[in-house]
N, C-alpha and C. Protein backbone atom coordinates (compact mmCIF):
# COMPACT_ATOMS: atom_id res chain seq x y z
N UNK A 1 0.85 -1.18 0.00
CA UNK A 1 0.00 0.00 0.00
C UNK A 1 0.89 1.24 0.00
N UNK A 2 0.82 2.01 -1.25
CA UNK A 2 1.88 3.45 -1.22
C UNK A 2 0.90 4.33 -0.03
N UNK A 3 1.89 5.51 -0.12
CA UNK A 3 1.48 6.60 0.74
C UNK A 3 0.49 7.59 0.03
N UNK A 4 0.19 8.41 0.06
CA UNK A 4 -0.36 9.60 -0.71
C UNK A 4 0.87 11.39 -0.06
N UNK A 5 2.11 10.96 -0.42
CA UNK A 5 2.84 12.02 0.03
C UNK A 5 2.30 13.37 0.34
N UNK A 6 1.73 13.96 -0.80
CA UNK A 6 1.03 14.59 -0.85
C UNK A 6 0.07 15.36 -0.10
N UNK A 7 -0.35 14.33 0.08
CA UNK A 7 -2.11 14.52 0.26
C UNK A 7 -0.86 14.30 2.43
N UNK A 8 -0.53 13.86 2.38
CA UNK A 8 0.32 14.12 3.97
C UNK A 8 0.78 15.44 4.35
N UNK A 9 1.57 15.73 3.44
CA UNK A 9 2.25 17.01 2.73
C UNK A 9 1.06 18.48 3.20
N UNK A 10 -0.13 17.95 2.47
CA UNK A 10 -1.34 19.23 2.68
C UNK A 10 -1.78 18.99 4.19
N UNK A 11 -1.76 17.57 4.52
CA UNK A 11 -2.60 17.79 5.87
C UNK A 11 -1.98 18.48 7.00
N UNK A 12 0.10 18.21 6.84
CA UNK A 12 0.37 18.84 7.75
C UNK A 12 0.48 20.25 7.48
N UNK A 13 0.17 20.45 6.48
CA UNK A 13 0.44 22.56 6.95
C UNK A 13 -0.80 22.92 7.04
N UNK A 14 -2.12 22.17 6.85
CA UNK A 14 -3.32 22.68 7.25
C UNK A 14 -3.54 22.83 9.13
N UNK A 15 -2.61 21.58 9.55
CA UNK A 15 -2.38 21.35 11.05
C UNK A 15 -1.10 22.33 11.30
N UNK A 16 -0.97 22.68 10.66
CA UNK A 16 0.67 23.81 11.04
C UNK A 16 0.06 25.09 11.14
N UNK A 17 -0.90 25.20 10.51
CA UNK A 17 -1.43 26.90 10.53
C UNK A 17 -2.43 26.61 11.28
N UNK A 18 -3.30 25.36 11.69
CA UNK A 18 -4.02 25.94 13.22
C UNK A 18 -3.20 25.92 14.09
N UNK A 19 -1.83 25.12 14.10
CA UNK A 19 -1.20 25.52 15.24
C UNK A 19 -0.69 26.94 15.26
N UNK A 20 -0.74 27.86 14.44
CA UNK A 20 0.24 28.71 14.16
C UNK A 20 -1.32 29.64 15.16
N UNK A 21 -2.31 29.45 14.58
CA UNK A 21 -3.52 30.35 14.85
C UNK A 21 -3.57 30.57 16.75
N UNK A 22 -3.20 29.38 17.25
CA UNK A 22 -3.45 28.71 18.62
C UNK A 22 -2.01 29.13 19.34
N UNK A 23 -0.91 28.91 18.65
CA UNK A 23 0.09 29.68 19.54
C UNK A 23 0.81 30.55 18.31
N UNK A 24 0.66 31.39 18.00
CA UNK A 24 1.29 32.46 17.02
C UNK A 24 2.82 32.53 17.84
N UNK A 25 2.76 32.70 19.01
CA UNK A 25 4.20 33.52 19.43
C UNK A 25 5.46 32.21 19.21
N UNK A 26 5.10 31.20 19.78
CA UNK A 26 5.80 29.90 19.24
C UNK A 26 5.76 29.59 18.08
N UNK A 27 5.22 30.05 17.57
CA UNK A 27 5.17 29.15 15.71
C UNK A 27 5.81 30.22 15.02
N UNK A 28 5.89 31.76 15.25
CA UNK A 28 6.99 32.73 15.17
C UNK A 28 8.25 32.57 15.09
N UNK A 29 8.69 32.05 16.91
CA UNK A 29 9.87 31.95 16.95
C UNK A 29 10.23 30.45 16.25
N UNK A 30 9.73 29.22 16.11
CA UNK A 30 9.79 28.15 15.19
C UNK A 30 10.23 28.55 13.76
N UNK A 31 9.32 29.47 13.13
CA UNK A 31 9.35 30.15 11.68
C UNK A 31 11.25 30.56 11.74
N UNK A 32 10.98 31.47 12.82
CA UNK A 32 12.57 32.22 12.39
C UNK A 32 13.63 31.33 12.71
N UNK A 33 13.44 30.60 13.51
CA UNK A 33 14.69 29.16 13.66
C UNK A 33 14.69 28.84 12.81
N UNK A 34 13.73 28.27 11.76
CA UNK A 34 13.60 27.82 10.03
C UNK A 34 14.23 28.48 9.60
N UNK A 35 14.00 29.59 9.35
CA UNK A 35 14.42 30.73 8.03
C UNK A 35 16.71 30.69 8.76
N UNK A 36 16.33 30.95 10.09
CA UNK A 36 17.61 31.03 10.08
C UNK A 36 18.10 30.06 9.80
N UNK A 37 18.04 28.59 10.08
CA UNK A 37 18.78 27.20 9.37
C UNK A 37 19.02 27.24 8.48
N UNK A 38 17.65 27.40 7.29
CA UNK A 38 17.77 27.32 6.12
C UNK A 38 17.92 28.32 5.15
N UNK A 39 19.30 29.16 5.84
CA UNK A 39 19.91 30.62 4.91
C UNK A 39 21.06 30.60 5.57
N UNK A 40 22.07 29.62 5.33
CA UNK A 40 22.85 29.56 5.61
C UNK A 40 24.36 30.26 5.13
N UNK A 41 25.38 30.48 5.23
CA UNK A 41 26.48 31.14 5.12
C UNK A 41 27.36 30.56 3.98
N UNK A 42 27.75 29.50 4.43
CA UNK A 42 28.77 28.24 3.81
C UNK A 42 28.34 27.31 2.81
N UNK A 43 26.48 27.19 3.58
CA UNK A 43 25.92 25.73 2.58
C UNK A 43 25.25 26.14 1.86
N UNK A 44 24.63 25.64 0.87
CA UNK A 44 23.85 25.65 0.09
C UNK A 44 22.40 24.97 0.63
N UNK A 45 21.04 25.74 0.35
CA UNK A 45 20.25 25.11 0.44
C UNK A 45 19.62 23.93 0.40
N UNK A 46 19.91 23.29 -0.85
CA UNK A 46 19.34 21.94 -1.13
C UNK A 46 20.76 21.03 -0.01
N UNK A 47 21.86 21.48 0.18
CA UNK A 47 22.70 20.78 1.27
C UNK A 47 22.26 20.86 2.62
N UNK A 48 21.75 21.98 3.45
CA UNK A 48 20.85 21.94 4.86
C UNK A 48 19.54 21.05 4.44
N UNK A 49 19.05 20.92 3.67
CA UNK A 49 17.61 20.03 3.05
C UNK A 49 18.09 18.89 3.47
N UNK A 50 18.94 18.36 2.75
CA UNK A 50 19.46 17.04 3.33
C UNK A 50 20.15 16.65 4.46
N UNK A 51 20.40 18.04 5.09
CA UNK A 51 20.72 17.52 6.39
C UNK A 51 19.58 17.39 7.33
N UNK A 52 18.89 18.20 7.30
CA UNK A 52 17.45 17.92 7.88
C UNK A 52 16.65 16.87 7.59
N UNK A 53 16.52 16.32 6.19
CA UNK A 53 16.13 14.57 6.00
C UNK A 53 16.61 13.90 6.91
N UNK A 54 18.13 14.00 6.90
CA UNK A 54 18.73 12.74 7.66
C UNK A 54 18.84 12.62 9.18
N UNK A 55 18.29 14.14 9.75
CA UNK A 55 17.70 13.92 11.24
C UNK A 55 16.37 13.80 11.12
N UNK A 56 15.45 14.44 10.37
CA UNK A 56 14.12 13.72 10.32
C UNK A 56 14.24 12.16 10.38
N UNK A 57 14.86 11.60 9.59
CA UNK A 57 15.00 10.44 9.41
C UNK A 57 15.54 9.64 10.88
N UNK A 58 16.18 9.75 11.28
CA UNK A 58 16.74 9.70 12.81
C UNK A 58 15.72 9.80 13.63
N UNK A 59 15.48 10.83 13.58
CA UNK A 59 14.28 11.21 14.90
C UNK A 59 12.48 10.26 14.57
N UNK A 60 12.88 10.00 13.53
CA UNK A 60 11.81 8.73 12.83
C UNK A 60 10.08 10.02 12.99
N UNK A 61 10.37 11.30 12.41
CA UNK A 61 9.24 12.02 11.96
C UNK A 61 8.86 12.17 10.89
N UNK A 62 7.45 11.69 10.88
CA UNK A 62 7.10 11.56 9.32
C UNK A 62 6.72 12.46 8.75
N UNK A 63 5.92 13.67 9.19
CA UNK A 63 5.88 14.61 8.92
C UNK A 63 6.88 15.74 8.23
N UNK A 64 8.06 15.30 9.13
CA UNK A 64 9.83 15.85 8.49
C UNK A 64 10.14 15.44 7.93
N UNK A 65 9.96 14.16 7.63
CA UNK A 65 10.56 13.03 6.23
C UNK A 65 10.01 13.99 5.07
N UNK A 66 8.22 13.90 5.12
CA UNK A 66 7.92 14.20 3.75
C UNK A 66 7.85 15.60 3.92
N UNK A 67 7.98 16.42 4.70
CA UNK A 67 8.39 18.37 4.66
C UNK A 67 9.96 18.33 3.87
N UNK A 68 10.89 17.79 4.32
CA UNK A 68 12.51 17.86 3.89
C UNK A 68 12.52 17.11 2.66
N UNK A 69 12.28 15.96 2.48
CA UNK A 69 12.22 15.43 1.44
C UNK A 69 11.40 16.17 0.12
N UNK A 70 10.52 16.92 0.47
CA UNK A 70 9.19 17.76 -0.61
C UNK A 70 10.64 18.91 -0.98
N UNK A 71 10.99 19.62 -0.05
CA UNK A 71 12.11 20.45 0.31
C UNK A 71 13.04 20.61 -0.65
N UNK A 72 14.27 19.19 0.00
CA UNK A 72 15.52 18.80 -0.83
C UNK A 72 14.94 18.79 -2.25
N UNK A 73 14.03 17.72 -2.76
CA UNK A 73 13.50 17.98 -4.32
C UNK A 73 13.62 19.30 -5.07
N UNK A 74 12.67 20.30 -4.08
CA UNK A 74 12.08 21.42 -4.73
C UNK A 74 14.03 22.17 -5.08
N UNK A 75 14.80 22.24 -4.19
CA UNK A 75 16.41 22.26 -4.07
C UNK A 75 17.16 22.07 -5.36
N UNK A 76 16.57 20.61 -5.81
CA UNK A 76 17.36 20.00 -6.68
C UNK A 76 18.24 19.31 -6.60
N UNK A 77 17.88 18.51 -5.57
CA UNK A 77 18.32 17.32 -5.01
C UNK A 77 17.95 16.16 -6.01
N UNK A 78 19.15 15.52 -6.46
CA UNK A 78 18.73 14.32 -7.05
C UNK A 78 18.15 12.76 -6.27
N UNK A 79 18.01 11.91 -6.77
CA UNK A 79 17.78 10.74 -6.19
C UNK A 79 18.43 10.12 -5.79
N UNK A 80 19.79 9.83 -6.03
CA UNK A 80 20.60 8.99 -5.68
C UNK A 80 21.84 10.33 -4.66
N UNK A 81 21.36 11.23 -4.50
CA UNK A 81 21.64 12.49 -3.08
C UNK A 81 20.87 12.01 -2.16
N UNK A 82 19.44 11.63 -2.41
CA UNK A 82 18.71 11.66 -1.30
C UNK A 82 19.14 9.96 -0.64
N UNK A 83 19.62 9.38 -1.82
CA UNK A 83 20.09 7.97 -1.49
C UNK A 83 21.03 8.01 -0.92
N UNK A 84 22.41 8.76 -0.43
CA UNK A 84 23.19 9.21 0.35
C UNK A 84 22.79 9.50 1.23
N UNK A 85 21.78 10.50 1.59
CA UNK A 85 21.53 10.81 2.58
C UNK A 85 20.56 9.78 3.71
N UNK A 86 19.88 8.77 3.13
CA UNK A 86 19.27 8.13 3.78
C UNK A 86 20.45 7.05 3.82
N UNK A 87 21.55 6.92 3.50
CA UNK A 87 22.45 5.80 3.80
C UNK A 87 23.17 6.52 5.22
N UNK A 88 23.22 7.97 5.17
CA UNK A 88 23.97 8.35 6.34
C UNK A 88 22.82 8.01 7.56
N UNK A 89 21.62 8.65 7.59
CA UNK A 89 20.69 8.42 8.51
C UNK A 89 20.77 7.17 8.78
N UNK A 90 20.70 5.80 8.29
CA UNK A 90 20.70 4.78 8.70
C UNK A 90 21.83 4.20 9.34
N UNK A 91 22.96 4.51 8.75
CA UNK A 91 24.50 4.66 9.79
C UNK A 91 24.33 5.33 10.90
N UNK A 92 23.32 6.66 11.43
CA UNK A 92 23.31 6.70 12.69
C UNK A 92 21.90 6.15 13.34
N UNK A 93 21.11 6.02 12.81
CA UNK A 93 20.08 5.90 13.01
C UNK A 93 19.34 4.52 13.44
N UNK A 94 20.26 3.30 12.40
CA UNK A 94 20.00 2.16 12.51
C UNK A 94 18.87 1.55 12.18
N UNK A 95 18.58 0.64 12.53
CA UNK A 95 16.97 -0.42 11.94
C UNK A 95 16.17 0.52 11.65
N UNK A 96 15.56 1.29 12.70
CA UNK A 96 14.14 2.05 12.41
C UNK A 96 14.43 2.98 11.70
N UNK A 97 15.95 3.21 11.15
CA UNK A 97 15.83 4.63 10.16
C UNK A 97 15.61 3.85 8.68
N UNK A 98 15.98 2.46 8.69
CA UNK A 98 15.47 2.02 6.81
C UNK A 98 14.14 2.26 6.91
N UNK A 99 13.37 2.13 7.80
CA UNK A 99 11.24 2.16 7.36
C UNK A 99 11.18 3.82 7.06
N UNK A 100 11.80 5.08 7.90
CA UNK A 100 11.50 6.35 7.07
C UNK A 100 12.68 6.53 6.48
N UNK A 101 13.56 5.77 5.86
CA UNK A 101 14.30 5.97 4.72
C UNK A 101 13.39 5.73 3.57
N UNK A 102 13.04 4.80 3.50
CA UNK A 102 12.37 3.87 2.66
C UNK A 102 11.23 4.75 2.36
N UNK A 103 10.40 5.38 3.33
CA UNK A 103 9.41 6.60 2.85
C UNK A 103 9.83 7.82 2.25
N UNK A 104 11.25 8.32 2.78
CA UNK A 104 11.82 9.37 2.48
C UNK A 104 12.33 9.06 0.88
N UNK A 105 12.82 7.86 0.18
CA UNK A 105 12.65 7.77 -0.85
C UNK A 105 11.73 7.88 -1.87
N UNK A 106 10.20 6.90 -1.17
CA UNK A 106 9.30 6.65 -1.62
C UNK A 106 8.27 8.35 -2.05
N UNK A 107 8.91 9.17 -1.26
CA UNK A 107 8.13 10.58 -1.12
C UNK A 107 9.00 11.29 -2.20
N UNK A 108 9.89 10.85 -2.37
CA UNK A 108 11.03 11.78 -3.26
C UNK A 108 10.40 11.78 -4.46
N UNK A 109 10.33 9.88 -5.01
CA UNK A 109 9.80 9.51 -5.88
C UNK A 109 8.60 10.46 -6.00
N UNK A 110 7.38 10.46 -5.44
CA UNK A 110 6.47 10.94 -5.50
C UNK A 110 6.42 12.12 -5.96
N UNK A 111 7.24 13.31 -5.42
CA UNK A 111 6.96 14.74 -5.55
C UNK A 111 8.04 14.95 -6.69
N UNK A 112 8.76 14.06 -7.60
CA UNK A 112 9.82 14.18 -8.84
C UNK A 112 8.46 13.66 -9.55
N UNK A 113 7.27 13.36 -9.54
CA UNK A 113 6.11 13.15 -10.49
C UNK A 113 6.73 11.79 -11.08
């Protein structure tokens, strides 16, 4: 049974903006921790993308799998990048990081159409 990436993809930012509605001042300072990660100095964007997969991937959030993974794509992240990167996650991550590797691929697939 595939996923519907997607259709995951919409539900969590429909649940991200009532959270945002319910605590604005936290989902603020959340926002600008984002923006500051991902405007980095040294790296390149689609390179913090994949570093954030591969702790999504770690931290076994699915929601972050398919946010970073939608992400790294939009980046221009290839497939066999994101296949690196889910080989590193699973080097720290171990057993439970192949099942959201394995989605984090499967979502890649998905949002490359």
């Amino acid at each position: 049974m595939s996923k519907d990436y997607q259709a995951i993809s919409d539900a969590q930012d429909k649940r991200a903006a009532e959270l945002f509605r319910a605590a604005p001042d936290a989902m603020r300072g959340h926002r600008a921790v984002m923006q500051a990660a991902q405007s980095p100095e040294a790296l390149d964007a689609k390179t913090t993308e994949l570093m954030a997969l591969a702790i999504a991937i770690v931290q076994r959030c699915e929601g972050c799998v398919v946010y970073h993974t939608k992400q790294a794509q939009a980046h221009g992240a290839l497939r066999e990048e994101v296949a690196d990167t889910i080989a590193v996650a699973i080097e720290m991550g171990g057993g439970p990081a192949t099942v959201y590797g394995a989605d984090a691929l499967a979502a890649f697939d998905a949002f490359s159409g």
